[in-house]
Each structure stands twice: as structure tokens, then as C-alpha cells.
PDB file of N, CA and C in Angstrom:
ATOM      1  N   UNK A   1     -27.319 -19.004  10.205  1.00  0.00           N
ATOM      2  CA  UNK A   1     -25.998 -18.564   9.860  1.00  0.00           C
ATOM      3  C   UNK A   1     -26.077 -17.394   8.891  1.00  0.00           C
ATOM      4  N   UNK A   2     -26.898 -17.351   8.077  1.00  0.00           N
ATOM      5  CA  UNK A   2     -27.427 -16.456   6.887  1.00  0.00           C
ATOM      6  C   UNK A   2     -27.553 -15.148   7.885  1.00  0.00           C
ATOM      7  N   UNK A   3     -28.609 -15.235   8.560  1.00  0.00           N
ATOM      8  CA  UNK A   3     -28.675 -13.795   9.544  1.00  0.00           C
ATOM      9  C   UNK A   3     -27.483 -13.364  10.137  1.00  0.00           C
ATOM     10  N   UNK A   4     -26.580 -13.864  10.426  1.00  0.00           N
ATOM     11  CA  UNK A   4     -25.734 -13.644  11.409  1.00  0.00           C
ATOM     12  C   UNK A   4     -24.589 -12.581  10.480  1.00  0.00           C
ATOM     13  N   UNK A   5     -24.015 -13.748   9.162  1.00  0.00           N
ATOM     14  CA  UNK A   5     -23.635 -13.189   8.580  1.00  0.00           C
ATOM     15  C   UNK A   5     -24.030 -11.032   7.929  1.00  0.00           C
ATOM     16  N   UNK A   6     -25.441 -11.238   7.590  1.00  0.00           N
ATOM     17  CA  UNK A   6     -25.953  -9.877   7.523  1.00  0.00           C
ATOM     18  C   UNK A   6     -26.346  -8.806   8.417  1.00  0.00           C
ATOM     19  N   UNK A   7     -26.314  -9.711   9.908  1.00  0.00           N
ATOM     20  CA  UNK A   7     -25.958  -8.623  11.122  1.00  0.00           C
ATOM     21  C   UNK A   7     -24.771  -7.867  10.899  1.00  0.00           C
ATOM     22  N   UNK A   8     -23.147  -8.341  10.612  1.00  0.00           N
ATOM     23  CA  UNK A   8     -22.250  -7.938  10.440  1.00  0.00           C
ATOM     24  C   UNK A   8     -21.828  -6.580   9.883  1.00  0.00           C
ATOM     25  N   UNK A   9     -23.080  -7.108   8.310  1.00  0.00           N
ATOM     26  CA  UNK A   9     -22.724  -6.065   7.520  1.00  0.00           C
ATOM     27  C   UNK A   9     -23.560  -4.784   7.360  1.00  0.00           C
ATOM     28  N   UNK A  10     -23.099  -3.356   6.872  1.00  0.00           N
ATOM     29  CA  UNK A  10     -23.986  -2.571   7.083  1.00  0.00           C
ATOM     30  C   UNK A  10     -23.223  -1.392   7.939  1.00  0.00           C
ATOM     31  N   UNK A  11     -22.372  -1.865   9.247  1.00  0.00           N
ATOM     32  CA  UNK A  11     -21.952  -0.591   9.868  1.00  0.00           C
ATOM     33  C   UNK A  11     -20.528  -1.059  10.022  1.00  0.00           C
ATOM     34  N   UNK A  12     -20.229  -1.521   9.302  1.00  0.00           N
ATOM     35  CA  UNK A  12     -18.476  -2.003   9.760  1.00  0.00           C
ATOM     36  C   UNK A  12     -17.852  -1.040   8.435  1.00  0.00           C
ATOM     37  N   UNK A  13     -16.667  -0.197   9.088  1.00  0.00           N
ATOM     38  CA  UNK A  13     -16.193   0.438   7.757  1.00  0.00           C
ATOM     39  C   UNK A  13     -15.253  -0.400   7.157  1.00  0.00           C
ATOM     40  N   UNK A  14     -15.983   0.345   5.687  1.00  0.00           N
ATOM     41  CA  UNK A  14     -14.657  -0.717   4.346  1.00  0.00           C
ATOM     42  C   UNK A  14     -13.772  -0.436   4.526  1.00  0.00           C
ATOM     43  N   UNK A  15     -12.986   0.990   4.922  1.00  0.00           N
ATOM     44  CA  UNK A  15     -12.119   1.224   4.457  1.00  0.00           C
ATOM     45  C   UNK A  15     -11.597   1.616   6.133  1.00  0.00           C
ATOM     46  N   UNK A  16      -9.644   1.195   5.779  1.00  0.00           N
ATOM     47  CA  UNK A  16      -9.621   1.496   7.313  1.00  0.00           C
ATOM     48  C   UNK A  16      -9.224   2.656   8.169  1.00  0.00           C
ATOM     49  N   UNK A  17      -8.773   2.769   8.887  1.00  0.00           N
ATOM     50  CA  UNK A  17      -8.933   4.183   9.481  1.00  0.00           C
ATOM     51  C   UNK A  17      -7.253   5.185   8.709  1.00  0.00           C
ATOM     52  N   UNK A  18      -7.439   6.245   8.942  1.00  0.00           N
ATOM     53  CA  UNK A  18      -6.641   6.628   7.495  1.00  0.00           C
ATOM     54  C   UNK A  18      -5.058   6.931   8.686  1.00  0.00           C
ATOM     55  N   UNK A  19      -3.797   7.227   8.108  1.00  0.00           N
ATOM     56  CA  UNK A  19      -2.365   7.390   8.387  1.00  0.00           C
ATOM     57  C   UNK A  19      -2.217   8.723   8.801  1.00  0.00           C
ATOM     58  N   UNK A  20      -3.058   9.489   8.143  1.00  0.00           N
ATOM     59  CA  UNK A  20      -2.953  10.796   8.478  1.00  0.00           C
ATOM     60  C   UNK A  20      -4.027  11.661   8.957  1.00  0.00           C
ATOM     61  N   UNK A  21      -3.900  13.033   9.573  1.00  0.00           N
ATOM     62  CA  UNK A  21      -4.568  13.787  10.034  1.00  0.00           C
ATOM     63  C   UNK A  21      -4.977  15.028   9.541  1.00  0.00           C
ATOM     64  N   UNK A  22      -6.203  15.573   9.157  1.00  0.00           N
ATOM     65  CA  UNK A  22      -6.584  16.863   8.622  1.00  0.00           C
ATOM     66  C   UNK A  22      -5.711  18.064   9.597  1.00  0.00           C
ATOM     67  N   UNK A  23      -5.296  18.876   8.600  1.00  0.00           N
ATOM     68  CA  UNK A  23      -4.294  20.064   8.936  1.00  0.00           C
ATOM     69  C   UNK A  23      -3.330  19.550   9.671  1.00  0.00           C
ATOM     70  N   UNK A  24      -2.593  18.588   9.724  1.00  0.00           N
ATOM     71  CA  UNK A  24      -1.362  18.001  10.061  1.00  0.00           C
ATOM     72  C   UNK A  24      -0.632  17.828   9.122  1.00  0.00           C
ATOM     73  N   UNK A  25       0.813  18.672   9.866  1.00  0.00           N
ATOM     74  CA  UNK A  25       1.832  18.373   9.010  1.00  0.00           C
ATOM     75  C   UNK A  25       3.330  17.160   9.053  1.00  0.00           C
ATOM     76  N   UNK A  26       3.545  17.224   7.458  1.00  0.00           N
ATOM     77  CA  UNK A  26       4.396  15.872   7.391  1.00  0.00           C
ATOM     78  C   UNK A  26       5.233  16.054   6.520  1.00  0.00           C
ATOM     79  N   UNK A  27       6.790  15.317   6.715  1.00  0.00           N
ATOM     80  CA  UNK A  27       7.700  15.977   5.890  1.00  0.00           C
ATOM     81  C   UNK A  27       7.956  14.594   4.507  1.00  0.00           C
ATOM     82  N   UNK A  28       7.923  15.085   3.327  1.00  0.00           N
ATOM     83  CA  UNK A  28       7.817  13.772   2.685  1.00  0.00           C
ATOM     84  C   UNK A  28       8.552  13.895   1.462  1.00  0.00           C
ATOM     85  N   UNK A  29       8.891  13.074   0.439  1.00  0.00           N
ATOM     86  CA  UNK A  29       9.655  12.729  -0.409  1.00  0.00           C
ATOM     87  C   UNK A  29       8.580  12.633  -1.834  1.00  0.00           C
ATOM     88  N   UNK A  30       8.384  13.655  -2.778  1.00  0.00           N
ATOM     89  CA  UNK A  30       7.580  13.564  -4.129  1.00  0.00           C
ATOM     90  C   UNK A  30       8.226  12.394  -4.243  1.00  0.00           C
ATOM     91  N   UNK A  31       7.682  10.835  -5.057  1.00  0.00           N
ATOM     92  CA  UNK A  31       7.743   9.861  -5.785  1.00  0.00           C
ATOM     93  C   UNK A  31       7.346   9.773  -6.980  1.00  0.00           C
ATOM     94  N   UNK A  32       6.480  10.276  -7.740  1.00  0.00           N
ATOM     95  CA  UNK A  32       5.729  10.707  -8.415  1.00  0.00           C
ATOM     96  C   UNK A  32       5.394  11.381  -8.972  1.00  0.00           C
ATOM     97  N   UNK A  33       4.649  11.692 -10.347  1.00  0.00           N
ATOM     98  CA  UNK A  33       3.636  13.068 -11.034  1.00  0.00           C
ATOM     99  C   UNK A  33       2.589  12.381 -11.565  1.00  0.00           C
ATOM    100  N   UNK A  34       1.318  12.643 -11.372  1.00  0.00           N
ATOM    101  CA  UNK A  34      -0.560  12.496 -11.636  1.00  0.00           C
ATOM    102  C   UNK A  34      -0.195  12.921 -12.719  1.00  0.00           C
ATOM    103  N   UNK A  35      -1.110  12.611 -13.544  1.00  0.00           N
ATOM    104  CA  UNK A  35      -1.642  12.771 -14.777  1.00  0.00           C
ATOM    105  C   UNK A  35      -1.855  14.415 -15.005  1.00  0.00           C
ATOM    106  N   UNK A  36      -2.410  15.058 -13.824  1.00  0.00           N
ATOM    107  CA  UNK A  36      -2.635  16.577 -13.560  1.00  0.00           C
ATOM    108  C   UNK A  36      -1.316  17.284 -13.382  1.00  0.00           C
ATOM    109  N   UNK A  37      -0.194  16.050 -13.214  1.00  0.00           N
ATOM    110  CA  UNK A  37       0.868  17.546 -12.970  1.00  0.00           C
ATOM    111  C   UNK A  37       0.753  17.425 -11.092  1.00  0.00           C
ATOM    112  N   UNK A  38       0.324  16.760 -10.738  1.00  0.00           N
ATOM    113  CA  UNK A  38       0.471  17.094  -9.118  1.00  0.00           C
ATOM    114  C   UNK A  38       1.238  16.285  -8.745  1.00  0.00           C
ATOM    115  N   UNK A  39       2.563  16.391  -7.876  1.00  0.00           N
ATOM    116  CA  UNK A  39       2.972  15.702  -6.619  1.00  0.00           C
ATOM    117  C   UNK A  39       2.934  14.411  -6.059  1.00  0.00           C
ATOM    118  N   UNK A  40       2.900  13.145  -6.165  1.00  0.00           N
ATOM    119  CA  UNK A  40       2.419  12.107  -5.766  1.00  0.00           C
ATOM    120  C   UNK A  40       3.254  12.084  -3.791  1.00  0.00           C
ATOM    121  N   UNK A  41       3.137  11.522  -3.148  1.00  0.00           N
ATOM    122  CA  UNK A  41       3.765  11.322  -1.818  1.00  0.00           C
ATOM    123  C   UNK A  41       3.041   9.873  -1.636  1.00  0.00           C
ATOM    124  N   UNK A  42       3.607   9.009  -0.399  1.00  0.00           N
ATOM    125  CA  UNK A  42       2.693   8.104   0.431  1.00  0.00           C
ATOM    126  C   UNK A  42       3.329   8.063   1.601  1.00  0.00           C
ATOM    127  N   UNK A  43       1.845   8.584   2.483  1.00  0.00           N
ATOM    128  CA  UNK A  43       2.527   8.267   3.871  1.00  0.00           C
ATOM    129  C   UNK A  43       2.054   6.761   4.702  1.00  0.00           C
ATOM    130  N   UNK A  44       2.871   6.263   4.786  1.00  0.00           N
ATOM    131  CA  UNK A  44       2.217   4.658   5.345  1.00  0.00           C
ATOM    132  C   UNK A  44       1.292   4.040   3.958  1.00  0.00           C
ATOM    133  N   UNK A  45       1.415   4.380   2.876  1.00  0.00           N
ATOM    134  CA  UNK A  45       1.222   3.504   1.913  1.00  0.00           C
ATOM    135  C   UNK A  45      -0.634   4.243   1.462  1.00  0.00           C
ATOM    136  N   UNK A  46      -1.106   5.431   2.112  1.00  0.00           N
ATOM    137  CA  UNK A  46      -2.068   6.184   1.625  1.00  0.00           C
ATOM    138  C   UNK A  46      -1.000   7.526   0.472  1.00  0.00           C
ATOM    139  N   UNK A  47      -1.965   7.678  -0.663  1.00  0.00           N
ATOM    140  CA  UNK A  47      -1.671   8.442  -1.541  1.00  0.00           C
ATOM    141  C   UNK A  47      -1.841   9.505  -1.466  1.00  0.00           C
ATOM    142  N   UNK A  48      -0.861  10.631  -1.304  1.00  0.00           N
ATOM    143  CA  UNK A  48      -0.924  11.810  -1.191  1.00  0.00           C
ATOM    144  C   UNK A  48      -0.919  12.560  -2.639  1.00  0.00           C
ATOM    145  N   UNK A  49      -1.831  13.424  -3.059  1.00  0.00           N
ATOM    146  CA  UNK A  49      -1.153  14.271  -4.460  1.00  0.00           C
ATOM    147  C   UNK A  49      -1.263  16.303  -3.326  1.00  0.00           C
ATOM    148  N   UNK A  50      -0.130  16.288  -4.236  1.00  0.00           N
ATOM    149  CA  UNK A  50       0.298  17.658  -3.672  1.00  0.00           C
ATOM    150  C   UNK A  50       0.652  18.643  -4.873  1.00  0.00           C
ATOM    151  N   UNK A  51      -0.444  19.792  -5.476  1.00  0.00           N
ATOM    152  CA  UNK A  51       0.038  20.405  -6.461  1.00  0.00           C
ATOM    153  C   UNK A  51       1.195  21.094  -6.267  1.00  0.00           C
ATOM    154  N   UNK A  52       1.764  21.579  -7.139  1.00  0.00           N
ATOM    155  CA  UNK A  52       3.012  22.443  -7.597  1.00  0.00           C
ATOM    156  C   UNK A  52       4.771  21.693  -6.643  1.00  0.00           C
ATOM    157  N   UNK A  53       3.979  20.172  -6.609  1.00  0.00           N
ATOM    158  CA  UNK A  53       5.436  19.776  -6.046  1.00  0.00           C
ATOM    159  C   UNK A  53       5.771  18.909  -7.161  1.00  0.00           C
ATOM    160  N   UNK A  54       7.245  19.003  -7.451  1.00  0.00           N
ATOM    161  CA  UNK A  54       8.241  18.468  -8.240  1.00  0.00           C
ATOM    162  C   UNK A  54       8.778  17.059  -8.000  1.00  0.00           C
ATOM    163  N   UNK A  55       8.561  16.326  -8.592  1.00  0.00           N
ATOM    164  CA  UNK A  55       9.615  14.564  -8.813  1.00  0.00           C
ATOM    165  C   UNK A  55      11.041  15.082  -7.968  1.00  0.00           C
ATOM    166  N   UNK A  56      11.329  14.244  -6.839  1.00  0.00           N
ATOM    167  CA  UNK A  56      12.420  14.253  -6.015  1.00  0.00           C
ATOM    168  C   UNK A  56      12.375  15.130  -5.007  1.00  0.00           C
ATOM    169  N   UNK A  57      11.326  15.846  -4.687  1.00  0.00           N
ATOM    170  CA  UNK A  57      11.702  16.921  -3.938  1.00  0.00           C
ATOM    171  C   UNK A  57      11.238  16.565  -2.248  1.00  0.00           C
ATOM    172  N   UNK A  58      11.729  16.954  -1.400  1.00  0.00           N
ATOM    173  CA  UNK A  58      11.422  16.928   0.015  1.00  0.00           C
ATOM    174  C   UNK A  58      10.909  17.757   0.552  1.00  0.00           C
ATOM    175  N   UNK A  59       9.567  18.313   0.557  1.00  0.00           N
ATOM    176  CA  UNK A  59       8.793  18.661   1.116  1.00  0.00           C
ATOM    177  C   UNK A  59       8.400  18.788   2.436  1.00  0.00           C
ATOM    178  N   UNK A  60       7.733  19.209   3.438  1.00  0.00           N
ATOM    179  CA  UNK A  60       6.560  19.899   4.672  1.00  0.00           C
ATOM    180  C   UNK A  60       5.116  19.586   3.560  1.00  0.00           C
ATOM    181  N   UNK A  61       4.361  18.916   4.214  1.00  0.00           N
ATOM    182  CA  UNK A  61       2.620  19.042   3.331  1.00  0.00           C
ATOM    183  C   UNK A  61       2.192  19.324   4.586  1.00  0.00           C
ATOM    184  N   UNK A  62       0.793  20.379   4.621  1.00  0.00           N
ATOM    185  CA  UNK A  62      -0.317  20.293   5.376  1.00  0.00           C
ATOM    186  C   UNK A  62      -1.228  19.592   4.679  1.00  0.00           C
ATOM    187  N   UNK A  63      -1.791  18.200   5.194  1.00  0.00           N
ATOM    188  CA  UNK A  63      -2.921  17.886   4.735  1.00  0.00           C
ATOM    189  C   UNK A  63      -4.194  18.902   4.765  1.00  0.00           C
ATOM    190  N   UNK A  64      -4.945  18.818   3.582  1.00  0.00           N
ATOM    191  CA  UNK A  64      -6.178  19.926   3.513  1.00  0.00           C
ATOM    192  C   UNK A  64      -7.158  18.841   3.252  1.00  0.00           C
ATOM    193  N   UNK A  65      -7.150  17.665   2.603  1.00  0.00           N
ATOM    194  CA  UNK A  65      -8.416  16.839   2.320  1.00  0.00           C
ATOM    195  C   UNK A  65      -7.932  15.314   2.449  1.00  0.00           C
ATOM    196  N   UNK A  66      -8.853  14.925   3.178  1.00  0.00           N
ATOM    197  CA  UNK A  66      -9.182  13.024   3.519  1.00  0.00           C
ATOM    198  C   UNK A  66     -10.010  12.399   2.462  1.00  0.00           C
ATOM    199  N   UNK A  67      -9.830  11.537   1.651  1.00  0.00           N
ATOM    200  CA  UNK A  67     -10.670  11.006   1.112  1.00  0.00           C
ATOM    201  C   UNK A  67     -10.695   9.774   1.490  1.00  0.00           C
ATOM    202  N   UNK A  68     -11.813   8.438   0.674  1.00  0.00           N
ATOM    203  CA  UNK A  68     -11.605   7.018   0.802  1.00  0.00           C
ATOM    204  C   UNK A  68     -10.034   6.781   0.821  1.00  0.00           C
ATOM    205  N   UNK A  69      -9.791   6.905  -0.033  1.00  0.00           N
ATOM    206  CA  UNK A  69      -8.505   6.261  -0.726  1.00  0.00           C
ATOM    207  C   UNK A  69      -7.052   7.273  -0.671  1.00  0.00           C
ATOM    208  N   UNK A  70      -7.408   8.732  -0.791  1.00  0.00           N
ATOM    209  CA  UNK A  70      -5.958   9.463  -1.054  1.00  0.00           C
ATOM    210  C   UNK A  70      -6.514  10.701  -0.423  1.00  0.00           C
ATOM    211  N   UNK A  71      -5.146  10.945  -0.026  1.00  0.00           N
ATOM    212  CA  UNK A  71      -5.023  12.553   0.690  1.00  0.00           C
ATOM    213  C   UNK A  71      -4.780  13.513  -0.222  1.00  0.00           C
ATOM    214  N   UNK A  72      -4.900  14.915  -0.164  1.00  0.00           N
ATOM    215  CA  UNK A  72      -4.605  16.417  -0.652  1.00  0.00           C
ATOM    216  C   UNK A  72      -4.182  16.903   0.129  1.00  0.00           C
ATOM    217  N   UNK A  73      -3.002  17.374  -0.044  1.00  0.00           N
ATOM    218  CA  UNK A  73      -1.947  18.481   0.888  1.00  0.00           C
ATOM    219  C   UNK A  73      -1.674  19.808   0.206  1.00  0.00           C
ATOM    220  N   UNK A  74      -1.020  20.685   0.407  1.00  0.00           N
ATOM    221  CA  UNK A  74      -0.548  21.589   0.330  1.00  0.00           C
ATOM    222  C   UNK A  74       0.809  21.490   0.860  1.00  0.00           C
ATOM    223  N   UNK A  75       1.950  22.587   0.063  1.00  0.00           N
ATOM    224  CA  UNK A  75       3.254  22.679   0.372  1.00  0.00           C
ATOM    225  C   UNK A  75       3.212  23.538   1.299  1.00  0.00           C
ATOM    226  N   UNK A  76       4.072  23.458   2.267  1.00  0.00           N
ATOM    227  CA  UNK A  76       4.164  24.274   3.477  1.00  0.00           C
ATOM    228  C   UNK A  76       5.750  24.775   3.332  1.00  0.00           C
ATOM    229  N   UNK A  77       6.516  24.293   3.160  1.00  0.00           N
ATOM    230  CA  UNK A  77       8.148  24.560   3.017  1.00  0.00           C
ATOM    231  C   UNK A  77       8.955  23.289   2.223  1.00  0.00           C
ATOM    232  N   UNK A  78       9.844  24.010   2.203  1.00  0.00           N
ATOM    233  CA  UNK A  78      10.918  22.560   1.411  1.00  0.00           C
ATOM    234  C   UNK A  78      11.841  21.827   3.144  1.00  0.00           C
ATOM    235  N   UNK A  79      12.192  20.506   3.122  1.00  0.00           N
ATOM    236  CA  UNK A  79      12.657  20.128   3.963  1.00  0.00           C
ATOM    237  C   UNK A  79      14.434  20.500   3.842  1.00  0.00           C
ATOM    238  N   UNK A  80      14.649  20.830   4.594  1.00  0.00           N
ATOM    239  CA  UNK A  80      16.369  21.377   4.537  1.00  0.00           C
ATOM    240  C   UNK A  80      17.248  20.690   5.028  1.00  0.00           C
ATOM    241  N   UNK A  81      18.336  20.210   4.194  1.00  0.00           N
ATOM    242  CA  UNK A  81      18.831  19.112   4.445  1.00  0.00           C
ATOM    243  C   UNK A  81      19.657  18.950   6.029  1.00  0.00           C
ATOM    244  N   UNK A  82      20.045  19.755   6.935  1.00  0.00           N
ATOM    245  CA  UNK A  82      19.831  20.056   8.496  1.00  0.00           C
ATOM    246  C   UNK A  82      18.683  19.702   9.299  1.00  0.00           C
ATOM    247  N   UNK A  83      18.055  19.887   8.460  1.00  0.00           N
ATOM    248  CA  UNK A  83      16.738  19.739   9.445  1.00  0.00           C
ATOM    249  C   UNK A  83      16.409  17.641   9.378  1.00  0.00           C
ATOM    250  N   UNK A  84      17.156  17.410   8.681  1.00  0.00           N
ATOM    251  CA  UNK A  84      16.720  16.036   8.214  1.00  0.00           C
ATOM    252  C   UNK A  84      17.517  15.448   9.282  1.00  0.00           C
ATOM    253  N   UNK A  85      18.404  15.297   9.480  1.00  0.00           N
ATOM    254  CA  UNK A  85      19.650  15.424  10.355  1.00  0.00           C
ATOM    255  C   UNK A  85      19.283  14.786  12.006  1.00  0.00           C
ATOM    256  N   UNK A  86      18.475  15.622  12.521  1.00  0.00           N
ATOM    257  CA  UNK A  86      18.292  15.706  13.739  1.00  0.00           C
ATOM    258  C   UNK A  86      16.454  15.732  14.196  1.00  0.00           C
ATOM    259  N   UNK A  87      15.534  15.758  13.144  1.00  0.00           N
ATOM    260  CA  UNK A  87      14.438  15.577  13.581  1.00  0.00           C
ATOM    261  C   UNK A  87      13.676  14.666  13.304  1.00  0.00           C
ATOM    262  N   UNK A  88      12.644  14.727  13.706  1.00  0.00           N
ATOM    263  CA  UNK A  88      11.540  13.154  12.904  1.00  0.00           C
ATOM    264  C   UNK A  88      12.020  13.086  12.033  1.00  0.00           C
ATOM    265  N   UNK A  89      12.294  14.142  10.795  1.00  0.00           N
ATOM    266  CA  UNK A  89      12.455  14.039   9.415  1.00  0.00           C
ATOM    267  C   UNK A  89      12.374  12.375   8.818  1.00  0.00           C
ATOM    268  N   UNK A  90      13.519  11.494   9.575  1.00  0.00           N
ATOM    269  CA  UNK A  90      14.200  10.429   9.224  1.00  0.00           C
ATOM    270  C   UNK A  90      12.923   9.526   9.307  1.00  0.00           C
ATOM    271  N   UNK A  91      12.685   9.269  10.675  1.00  0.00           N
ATOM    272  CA  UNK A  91      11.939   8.565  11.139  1.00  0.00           C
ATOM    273  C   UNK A  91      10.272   8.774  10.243  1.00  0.00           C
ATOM    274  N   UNK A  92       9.494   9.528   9.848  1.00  0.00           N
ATOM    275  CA  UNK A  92       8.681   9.632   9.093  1.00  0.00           C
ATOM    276  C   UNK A  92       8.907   9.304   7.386  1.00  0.00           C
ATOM    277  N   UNK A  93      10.016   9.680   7.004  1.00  0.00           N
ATOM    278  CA  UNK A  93      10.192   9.331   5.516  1.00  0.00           C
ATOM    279  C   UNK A  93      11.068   7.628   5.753  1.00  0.00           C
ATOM    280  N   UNK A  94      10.930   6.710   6.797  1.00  0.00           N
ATOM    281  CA  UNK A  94      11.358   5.369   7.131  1.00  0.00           C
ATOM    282  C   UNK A  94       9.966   5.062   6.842  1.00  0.00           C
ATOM    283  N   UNK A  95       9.002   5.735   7.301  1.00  0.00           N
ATOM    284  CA  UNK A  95       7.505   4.783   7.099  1.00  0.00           C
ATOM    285  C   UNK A  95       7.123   4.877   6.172  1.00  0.00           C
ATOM    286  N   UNK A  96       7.394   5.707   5.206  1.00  0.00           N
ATOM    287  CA  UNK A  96       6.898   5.881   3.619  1.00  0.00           C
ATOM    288  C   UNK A  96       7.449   4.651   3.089  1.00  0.00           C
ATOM    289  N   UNK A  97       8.469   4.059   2.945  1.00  0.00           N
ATOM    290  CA  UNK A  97       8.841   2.889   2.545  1.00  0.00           C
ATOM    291  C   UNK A  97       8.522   1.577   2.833  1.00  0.00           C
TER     292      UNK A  97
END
């Protein structure tokens, strides 16, 4: 049983496969400010920090970096309150919650 157990381990990943996609974009809601002054977001409950974004603001991020645990985006545009209206907009900032 001992072996079996340590067959297991070794190639199974810890961590699970991530919410988001490198250079994909996503429209999201700042929750947050880091300690640095950056942006907090979560999409599906992974941590986004996004510099030079503001507490409350609705955002476009291009993700630029995957880590274990949290993403790095970049601002791409502000989300306009029309545009919220009639596109994913809704439906993507429903899964942040």
C-alpha cells in the first residue's frame, strides 16, 4: 500500500489548471489595492494584480503573466458602461463572484 501510495506522487500537479489565458483578454471589476499600489481583480477566484488600476474601476486586462497562485495583467481600456449592456461584459464579471 506504501508503494502505491508513492507511485501517485511526483507527477500529479498541485496546483490546478489556471481560469485564465496568457494574452487573453477580460473585462473586470478592481476589488482591491496590494500593498504596491496595484489593482487587485479575481477571475474565477485566481488573483489578478493589475498596476495603475484604481479601487472600483471596470477595466479590459490583457493577461501578461501566469503564476502558481496569481495572474499579472495589464490595462487595455476602461469598460464603458454600453458596452456592459449587451456583451459578455455581464456574464464574466457574474463569475468573479
Amino acid at each position: 500500500m506504501r508503494h502505491e501510495r508513492g507511485s501517485r506522487r511526483g507527477f500529479a500537479p498541485r496546483f490546478p489548471p489556471k481560469p485564465v489565458e496568457l494574452g487573453k483578454e477580460y473585462d473586470v471589476e478592481i476589488e482591491e489595492t496590494s500593498r504596491k499600489g496595484e489593482g487587485i481583480a479575481r477571475i474565477k477566484g485566481l488573483v489578478c494584480f493589475i498596476p495603475k488600476a484604481k479601487l472600483g474601476e471596470q477595466v479590459r486586462i490583457r493577461i501578461t503573466r501566469i503564476s502558481r497562485r496569481f495572474a499579472e495583467a495589464e490595462i487595455v481600456g476602461k469598460v464603458e458602461e454600453t458596452a456592459e449592456a449587451g456583451t459578455g461584459a455581464e456574464a464574466e464579471e457574474g463569475e468573479l463572484e
